[in-house]
N, C-alpha and C. Protein backbone atom coordinates (compact mmCIF):
# COMPACT_ATOMS: atom_id res chain seq x y z
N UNK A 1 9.89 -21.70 26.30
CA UNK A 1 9.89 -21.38 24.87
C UNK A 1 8.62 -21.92 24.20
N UNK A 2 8.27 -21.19 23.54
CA UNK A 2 6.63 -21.26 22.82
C UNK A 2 7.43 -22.21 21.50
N UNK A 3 6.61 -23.26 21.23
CA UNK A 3 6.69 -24.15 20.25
C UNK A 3 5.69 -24.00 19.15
N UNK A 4 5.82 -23.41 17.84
CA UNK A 4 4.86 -23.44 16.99
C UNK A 4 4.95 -24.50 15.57
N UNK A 5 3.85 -25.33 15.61
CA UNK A 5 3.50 -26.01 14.78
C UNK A 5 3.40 -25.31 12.80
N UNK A 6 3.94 -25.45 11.98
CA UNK A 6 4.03 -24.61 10.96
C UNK A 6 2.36 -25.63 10.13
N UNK A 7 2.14 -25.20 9.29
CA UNK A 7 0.79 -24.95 9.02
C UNK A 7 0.83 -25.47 7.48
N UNK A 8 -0.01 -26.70 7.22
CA UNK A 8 0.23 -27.30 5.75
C UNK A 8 -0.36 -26.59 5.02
N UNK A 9 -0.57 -25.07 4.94
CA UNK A 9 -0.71 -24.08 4.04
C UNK A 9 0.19 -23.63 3.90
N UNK A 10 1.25 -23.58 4.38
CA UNK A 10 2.39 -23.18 4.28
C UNK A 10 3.60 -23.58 4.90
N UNK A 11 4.48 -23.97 4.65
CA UNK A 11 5.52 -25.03 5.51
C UNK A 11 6.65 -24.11 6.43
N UNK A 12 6.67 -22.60 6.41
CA UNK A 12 7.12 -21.96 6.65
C UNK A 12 6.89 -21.28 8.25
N UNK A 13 5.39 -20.61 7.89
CA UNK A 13 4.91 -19.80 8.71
C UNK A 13 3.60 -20.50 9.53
N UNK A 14 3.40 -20.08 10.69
CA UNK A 14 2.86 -21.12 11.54
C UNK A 14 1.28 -21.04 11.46
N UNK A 15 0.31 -21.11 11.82
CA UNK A 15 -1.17 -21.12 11.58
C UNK A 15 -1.63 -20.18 11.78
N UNK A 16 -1.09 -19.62 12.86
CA UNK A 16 -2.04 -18.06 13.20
C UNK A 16 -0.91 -16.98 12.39
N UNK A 17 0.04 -17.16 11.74
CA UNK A 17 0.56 -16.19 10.41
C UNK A 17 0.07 -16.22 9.42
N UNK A 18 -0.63 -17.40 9.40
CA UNK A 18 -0.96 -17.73 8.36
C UNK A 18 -2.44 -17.12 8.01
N UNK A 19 -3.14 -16.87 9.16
CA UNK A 19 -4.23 -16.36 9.56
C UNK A 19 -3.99 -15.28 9.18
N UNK A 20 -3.43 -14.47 9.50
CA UNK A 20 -2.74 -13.46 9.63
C UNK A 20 -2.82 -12.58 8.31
N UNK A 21 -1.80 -13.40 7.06
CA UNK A 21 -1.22 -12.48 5.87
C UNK A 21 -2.52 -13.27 5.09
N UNK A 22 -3.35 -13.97 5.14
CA UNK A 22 -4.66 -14.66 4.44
C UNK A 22 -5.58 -12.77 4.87
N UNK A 23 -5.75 -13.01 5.93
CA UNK A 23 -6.41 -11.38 6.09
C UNK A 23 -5.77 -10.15 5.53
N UNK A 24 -4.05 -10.21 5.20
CA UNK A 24 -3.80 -8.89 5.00
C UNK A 24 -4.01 -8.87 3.56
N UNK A 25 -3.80 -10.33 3.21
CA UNK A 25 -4.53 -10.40 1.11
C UNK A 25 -5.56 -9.94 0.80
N UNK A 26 -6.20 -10.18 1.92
CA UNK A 26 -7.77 -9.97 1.73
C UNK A 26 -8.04 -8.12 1.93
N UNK A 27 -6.87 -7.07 2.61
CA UNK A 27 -6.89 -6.17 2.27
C UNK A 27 -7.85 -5.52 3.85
N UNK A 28 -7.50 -6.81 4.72
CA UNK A 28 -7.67 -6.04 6.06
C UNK A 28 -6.41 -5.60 6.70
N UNK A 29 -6.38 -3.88 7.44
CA UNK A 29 -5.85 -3.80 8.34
C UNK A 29 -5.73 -3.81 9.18
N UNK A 30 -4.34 -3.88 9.87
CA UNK A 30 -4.08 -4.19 11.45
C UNK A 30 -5.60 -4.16 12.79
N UNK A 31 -6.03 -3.32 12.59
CA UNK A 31 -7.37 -3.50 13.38
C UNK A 31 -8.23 -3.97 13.51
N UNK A 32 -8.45 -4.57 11.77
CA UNK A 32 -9.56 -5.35 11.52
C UNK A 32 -8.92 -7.19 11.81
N UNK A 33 -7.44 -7.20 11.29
CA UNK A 33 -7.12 -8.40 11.39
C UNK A 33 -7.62 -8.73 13.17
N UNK A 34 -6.99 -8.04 14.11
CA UNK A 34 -7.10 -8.03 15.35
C UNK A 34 -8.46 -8.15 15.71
N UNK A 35 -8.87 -7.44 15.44
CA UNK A 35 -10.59 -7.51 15.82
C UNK A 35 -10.97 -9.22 15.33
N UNK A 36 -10.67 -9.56 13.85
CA UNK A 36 -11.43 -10.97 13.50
C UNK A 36 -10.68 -11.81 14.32
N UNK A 37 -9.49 -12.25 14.77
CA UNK A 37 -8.99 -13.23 15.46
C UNK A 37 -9.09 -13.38 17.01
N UNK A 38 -9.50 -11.62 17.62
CA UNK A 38 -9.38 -11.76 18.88
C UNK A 38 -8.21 -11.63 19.66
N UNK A 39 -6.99 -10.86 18.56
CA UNK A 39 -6.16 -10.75 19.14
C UNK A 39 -5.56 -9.33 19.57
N UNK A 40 -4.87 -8.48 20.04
CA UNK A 40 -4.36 -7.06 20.03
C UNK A 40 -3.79 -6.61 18.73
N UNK A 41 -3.75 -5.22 18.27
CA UNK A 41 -3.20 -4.77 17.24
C UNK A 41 -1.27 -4.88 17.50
N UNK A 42 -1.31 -5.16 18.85
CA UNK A 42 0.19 -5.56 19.03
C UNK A 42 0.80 -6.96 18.63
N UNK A 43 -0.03 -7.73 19.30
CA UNK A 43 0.25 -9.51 18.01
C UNK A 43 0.31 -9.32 16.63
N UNK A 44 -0.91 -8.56 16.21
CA UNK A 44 -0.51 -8.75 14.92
C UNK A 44 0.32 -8.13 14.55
N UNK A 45 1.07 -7.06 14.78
CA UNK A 45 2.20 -6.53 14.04
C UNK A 45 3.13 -7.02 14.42
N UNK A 46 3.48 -7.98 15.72
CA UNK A 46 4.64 -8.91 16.03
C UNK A 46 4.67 -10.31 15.13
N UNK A 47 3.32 -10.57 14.42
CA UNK A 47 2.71 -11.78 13.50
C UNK A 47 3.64 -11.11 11.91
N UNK A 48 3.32 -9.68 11.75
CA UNK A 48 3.68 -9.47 10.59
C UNK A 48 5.03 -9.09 10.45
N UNK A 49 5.73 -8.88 11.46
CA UNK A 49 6.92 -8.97 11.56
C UNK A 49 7.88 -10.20 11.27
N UNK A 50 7.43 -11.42 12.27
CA UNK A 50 7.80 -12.64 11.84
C UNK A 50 7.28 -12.71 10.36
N UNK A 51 6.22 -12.89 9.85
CA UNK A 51 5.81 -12.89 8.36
C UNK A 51 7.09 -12.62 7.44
N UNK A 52 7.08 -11.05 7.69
CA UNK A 52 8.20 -10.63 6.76
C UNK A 52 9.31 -11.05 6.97
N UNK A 53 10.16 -11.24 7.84
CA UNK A 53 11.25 -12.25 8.37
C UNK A 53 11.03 -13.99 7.68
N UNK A 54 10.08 -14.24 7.85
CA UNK A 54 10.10 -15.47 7.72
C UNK A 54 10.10 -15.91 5.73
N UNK A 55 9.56 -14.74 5.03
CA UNK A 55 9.03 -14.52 3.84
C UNK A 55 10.34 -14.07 3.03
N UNK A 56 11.17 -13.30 3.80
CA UNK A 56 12.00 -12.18 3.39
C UNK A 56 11.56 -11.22 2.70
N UNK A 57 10.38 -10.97 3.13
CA UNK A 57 10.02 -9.59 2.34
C UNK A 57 9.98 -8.61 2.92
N UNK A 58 10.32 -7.48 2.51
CA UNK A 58 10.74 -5.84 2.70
C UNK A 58 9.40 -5.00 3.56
N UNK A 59 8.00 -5.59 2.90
CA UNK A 59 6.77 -4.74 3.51
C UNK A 59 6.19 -6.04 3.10
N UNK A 60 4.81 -5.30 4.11
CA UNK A 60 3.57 -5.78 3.40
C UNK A 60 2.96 -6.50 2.38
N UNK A 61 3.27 -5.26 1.39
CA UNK A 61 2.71 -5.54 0.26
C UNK A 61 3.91 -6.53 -0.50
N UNK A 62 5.02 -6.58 0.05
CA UNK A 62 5.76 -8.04 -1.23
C UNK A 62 5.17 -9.23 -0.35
N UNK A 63 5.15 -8.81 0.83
CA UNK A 63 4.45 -10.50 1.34
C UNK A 63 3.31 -10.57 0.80
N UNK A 64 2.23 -9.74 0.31
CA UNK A 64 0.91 -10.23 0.32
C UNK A 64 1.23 -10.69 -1.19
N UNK A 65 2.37 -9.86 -1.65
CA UNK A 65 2.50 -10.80 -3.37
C UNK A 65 2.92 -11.87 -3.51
N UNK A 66 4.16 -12.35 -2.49
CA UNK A 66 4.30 -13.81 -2.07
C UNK A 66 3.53 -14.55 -2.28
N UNK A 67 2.43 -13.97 -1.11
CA UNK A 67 1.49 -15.27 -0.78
C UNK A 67 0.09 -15.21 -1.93
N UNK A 68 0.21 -14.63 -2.34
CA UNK A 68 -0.74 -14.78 -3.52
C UNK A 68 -0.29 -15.35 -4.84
N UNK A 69 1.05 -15.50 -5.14
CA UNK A 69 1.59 -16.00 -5.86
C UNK A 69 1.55 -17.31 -6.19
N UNK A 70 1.86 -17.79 -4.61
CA UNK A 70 2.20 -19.06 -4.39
C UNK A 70 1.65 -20.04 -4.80
């Protein structure tokens, strides 16, 4: 079992989610997030999945209002 450290940007979601919905604020998509981290367009949509799970938000765009809120 993968152990993730949650991220004092957020007490919730772990560092590389955090990575993650910081890029999707910023109004990159899935390809571009992937491309800047080095990861597959398949992590990240398993990243934004947990996100929204972890956020309880419906899409995208209420998480990116979440986290801009905050």
């Amino acid at each position: 079992p993968q152990i993730t450290m949650s991220d004092p940007r957020h007490p919730v979601l772990s560092s590389r989610e955090v990575d993650v919905i910081e890029l999707m604020a910023a109004g990159d998509a899935n390809r571009s997030i992937a491309r800047k981290l080095s990861i597959s367009e398949g992590t990240v949509k398993t990243h934004i999945t947990h996100i929204l799970r972890k956020l309880n938000a419906s899409n995208r765009a209420e998480a990116v209002a979440y986290w801009l809120r905050r």
